[in-house]
N, C-alpha and C. Protein backbone atom coordinates (compact mmCIF):
# COMPACT_ATOMS: atom_id res chain seq x y z
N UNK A 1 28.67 -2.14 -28.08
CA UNK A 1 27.80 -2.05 -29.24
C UNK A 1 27.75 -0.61 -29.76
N UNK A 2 27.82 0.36 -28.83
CA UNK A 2 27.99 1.75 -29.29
C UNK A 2 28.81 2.10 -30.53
N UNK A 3 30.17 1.31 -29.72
CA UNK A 3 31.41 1.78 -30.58
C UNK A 3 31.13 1.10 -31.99
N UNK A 4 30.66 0.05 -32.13
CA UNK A 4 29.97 -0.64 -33.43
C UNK A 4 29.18 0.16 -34.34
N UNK A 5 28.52 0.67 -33.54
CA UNK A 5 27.40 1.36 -33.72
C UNK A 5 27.95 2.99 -34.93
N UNK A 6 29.07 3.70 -33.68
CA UNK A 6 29.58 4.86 -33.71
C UNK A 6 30.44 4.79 -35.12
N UNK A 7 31.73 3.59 -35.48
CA UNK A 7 32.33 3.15 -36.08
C UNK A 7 31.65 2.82 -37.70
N UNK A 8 30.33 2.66 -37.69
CA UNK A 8 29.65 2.38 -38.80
C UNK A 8 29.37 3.53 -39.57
N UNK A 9 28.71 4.48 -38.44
CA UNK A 9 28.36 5.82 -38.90
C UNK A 9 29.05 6.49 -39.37
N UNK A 10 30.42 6.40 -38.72
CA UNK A 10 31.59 7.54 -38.81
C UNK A 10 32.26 7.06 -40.60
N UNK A 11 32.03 5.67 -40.46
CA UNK A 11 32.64 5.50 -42.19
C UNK A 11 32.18 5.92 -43.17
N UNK A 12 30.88 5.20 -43.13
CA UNK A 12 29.20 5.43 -44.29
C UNK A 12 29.08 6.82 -44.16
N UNK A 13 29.01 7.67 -43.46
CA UNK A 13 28.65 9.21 -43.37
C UNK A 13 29.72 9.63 -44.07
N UNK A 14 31.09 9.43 -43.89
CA UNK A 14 32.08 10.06 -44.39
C UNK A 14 32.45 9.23 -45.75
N UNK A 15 32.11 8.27 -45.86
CA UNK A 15 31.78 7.44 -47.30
C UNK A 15 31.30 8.53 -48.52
N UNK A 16 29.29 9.04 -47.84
CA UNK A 16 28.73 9.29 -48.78
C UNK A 16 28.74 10.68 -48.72
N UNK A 17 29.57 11.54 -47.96
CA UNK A 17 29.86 13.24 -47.88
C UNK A 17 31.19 12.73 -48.64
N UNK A 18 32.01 11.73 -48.92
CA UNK A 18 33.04 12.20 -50.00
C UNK A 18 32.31 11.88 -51.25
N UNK A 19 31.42 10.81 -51.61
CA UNK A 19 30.81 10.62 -52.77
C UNK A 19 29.77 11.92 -52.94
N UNK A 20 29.16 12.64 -52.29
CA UNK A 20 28.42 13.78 -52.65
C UNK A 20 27.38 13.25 -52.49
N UNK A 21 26.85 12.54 -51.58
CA UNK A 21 25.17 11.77 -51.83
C UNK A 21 24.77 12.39 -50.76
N UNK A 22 24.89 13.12 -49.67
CA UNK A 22 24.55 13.95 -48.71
C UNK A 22 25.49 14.65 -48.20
N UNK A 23 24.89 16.31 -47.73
CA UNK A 23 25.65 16.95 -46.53
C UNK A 23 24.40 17.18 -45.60
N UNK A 24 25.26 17.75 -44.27
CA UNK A 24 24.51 17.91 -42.78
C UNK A 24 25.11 19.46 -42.89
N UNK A 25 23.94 20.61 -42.18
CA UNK A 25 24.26 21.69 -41.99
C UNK A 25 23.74 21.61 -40.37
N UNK A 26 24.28 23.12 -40.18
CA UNK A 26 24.07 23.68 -38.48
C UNK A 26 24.40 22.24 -37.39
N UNK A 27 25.74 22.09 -37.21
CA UNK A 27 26.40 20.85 -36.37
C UNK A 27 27.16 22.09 -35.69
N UNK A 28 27.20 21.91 -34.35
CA UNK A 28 28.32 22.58 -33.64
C UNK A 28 29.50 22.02 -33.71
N UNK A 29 30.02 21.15 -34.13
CA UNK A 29 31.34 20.63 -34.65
C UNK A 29 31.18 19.20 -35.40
N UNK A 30 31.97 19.35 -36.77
CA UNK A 30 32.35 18.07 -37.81
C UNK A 30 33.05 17.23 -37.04
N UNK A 31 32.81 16.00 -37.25
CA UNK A 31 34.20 15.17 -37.53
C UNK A 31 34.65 14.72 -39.03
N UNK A 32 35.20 14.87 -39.53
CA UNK A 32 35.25 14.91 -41.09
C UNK A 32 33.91 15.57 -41.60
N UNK A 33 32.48 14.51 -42.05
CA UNK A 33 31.23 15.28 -42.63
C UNK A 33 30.36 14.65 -42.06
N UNK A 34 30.57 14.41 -40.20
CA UNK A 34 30.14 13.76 -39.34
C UNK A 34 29.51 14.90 -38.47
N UNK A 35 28.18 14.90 -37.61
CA UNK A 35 28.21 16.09 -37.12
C UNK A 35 28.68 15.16 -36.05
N UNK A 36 28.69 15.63 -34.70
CA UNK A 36 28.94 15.01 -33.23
C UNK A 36 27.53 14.59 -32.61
N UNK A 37 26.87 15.22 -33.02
CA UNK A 37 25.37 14.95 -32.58
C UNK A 37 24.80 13.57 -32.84
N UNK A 38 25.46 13.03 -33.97
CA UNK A 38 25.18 12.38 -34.55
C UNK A 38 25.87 10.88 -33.58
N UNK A 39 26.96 11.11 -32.86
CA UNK A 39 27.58 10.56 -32.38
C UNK A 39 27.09 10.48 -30.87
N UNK A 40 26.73 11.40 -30.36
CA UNK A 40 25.60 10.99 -29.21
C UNK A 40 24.95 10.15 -29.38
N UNK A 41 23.92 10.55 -30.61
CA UNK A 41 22.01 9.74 -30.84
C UNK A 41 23.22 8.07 -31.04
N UNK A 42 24.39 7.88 -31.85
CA UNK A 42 24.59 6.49 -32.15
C UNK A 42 24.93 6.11 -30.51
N UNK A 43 25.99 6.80 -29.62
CA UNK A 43 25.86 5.76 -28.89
C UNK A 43 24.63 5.15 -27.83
N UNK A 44 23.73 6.49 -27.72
CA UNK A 44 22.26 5.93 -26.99
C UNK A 44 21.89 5.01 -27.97
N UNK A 45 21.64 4.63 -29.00
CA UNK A 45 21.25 3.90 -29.95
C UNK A 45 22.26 2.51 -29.81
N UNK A 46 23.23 2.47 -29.28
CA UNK A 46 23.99 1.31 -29.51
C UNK A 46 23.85 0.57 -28.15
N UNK A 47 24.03 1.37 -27.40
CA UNK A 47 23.60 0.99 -25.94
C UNK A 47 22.39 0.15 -25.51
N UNK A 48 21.39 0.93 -26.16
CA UNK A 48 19.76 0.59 -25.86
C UNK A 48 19.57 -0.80 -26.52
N UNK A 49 20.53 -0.79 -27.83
CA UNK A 49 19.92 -1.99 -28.85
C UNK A 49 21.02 -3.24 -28.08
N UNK A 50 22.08 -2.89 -27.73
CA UNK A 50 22.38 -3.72 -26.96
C UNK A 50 22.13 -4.28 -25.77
N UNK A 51 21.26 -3.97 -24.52
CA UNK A 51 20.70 -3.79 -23.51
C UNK A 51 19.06 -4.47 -24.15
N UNK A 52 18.54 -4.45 -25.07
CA UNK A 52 17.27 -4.82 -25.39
C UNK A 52 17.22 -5.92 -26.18
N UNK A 53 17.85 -6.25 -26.93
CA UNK A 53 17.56 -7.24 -27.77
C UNK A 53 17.93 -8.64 -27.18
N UNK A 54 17.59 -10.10 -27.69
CA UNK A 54 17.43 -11.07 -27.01
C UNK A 54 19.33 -11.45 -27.13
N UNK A 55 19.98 -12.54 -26.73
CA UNK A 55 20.81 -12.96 -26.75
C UNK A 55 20.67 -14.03 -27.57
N UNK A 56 20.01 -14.50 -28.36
CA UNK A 56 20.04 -16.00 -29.40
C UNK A 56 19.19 -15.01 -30.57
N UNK A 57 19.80 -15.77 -32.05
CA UNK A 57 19.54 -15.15 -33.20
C UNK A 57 17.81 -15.61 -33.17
N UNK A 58 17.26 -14.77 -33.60
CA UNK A 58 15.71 -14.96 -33.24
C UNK A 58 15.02 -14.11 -34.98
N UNK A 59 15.09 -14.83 -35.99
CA UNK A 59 15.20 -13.75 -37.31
C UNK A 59 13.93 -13.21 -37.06
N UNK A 60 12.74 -13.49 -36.59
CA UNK A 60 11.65 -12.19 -36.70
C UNK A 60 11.85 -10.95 -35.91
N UNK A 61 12.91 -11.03 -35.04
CA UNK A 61 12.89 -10.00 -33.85
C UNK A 61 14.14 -9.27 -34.80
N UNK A 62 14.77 -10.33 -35.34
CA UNK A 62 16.22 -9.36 -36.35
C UNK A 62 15.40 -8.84 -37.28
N UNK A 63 14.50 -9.47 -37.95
CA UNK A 63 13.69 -8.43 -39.73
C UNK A 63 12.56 -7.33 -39.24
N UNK A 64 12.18 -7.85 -38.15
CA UNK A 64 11.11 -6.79 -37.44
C UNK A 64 11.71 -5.45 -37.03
N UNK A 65 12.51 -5.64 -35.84
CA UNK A 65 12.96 -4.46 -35.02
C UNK A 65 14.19 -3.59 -36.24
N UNK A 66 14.88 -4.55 -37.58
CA UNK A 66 15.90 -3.29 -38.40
C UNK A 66 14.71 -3.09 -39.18
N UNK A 67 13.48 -3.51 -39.66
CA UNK A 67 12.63 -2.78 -40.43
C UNK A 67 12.31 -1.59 -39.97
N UNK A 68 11.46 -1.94 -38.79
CA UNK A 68 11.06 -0.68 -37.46
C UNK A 68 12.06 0.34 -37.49
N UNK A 69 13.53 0.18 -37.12
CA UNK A 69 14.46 1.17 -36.56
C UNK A 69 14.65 1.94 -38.35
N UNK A 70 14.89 1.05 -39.79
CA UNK A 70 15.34 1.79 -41.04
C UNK A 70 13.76 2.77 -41.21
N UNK A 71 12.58 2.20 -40.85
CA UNK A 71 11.66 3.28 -41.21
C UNK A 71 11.76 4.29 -40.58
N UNK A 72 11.72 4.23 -39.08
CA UNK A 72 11.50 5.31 -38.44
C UNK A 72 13.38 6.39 -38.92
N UNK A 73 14.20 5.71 -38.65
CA UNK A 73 15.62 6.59 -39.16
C UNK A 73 15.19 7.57 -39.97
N UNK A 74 14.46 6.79 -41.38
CA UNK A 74 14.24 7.43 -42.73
C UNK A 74 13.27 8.30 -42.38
N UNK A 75 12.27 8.37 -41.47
CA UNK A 75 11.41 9.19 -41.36
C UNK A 75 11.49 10.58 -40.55
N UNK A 76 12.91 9.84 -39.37
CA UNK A 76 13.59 11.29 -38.97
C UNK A 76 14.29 12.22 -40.20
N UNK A 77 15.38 11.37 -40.58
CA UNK A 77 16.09 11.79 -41.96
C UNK A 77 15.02 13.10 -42.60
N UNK A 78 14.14 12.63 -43.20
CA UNK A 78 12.83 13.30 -44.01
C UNK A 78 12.31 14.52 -43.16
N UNK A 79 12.37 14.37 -41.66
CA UNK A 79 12.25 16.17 -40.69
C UNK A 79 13.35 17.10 -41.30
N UNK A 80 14.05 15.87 -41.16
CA UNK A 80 15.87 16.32 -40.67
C UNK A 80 16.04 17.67 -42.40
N UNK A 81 15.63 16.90 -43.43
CA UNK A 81 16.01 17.28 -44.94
C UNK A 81 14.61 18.37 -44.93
N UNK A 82 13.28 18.14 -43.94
CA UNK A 82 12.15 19.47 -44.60
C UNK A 82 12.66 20.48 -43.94
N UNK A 83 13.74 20.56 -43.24
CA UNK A 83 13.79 21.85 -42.60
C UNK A 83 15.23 22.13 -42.87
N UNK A 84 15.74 21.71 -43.48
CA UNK A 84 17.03 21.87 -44.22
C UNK A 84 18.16 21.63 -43.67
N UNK A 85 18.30 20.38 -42.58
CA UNK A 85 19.33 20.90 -41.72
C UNK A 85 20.00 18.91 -42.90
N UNK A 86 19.63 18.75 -43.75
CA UNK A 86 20.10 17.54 -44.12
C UNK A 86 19.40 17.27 -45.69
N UNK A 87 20.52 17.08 -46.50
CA UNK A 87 20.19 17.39 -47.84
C UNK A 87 20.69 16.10 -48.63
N UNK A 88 19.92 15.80 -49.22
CA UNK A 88 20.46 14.16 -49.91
C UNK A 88 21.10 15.15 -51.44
N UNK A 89 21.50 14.04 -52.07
CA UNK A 89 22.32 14.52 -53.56
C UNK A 89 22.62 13.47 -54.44
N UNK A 90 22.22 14.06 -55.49
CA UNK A 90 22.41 12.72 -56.92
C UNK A 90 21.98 11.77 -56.57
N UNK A 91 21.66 10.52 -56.78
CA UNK A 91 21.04 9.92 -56.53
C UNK A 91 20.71 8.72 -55.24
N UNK A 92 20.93 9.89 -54.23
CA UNK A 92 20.60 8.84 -52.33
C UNK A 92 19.48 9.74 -52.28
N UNK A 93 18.27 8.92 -51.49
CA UNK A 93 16.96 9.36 -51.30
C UNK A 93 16.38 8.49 -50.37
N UNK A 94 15.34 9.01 -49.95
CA UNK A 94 14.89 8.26 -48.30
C UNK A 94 14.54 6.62 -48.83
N UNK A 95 14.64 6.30 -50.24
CA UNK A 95 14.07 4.68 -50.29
C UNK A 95 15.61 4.05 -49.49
N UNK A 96 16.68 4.67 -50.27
CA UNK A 96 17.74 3.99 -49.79
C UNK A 96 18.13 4.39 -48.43
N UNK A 97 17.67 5.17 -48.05
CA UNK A 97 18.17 5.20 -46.24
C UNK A 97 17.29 4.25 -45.83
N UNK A 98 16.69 3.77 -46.17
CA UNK A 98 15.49 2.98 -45.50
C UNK A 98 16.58 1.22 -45.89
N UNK A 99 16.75 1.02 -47.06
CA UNK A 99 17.48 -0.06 -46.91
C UNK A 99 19.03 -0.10 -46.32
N UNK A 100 19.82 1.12 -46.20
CA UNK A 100 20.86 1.25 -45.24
C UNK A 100 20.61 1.14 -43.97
N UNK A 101 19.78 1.83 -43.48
CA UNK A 101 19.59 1.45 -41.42
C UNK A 101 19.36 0.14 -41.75
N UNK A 102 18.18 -0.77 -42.45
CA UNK A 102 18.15 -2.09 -42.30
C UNK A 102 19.16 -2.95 -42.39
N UNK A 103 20.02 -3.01 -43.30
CA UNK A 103 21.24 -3.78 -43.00
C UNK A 103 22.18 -3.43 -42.24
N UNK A 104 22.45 -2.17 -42.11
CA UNK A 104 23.01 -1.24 -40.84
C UNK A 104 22.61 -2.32 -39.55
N UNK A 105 21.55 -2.11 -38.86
CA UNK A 105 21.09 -2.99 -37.99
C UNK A 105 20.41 -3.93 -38.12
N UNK A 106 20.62 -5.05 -39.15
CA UNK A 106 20.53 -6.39 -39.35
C UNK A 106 21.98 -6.79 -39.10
N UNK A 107 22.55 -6.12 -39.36
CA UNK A 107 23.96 -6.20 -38.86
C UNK A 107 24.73 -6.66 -37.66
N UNK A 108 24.08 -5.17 -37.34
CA UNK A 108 24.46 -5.08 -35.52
C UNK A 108 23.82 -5.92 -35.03
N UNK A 109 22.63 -6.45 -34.97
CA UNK A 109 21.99 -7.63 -34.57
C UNK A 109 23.06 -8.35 -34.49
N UNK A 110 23.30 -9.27 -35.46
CA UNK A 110 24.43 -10.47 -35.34
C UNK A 110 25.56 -10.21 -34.68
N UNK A 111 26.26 -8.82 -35.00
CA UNK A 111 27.23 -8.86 -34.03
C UNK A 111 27.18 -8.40 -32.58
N UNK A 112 26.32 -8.09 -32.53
CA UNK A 112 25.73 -8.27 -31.35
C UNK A 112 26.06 -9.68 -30.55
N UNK A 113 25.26 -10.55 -31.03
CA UNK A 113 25.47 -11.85 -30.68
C UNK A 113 26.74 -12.46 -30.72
N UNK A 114 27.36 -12.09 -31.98
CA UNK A 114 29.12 -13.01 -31.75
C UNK A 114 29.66 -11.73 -30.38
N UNK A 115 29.42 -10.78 -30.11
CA UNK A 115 30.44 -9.96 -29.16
C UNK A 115 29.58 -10.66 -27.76
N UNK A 116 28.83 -10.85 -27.81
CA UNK A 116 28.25 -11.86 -26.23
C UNK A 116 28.41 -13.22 -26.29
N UNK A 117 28.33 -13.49 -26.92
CA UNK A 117 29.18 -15.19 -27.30
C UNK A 117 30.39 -15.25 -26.63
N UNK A 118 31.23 -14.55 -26.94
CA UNK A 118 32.68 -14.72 -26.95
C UNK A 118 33.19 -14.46 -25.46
């Protein structure tokens, strides 16, 4: 689930640093406009959500827990941008990070489930 996890980030991040809708400053090393840090927090994050969540599609525990995880994201994001280490551009802003983590991990939810299925 990590690599799911890792694989999502690494596109969408490098998606919206080529479209100009965000950069990340002070990373001890890029991967393209990826910091690595970033690649830690995803795989504890992919791990945990895989390790915690139920094994059968359960939609309040899927709309609950990606609501929970896109607010709180957006609300790190919002430290992350008052202290300058993360700068949105033209028009991406914390409403839409808030609906990206949610389908982000409304996502992973399901595949979640087809990769334990199988």
């Amino acid at each position: 689930m990590d690599c799911i996890l890792r694989s999502l980030i690494f596109f969408f991040e490098n998606l919206g640093g080529h479209f100009g809708l965000w950069t990340t400053k002070n990373s001890v090393l890029f991967l393209g406009f990826v910091p690595i840090e970033v690649f830690f927090i995803a795989t504890l994050a992919g791990a945990t959500y895989y390790l915690l969540f139920p094994r059968t599609w359960d939609t309040a525990t899927a709309l609950s827990t990606s609501f929970l995880i896109a607010v709180v994201g957006a609300m790190l994001e919002a430290g992350l941008v008052s202290v300058d280490y993360l700068e949105y551009m033209n028009w991406w802003n914390s409403y839409l990070a808030v609906v990206a983590y949610f389908l982000t991990f409304l996502m992973m939810y399901k595949v979640n489930l087809l990769i334990t299925k199988s």
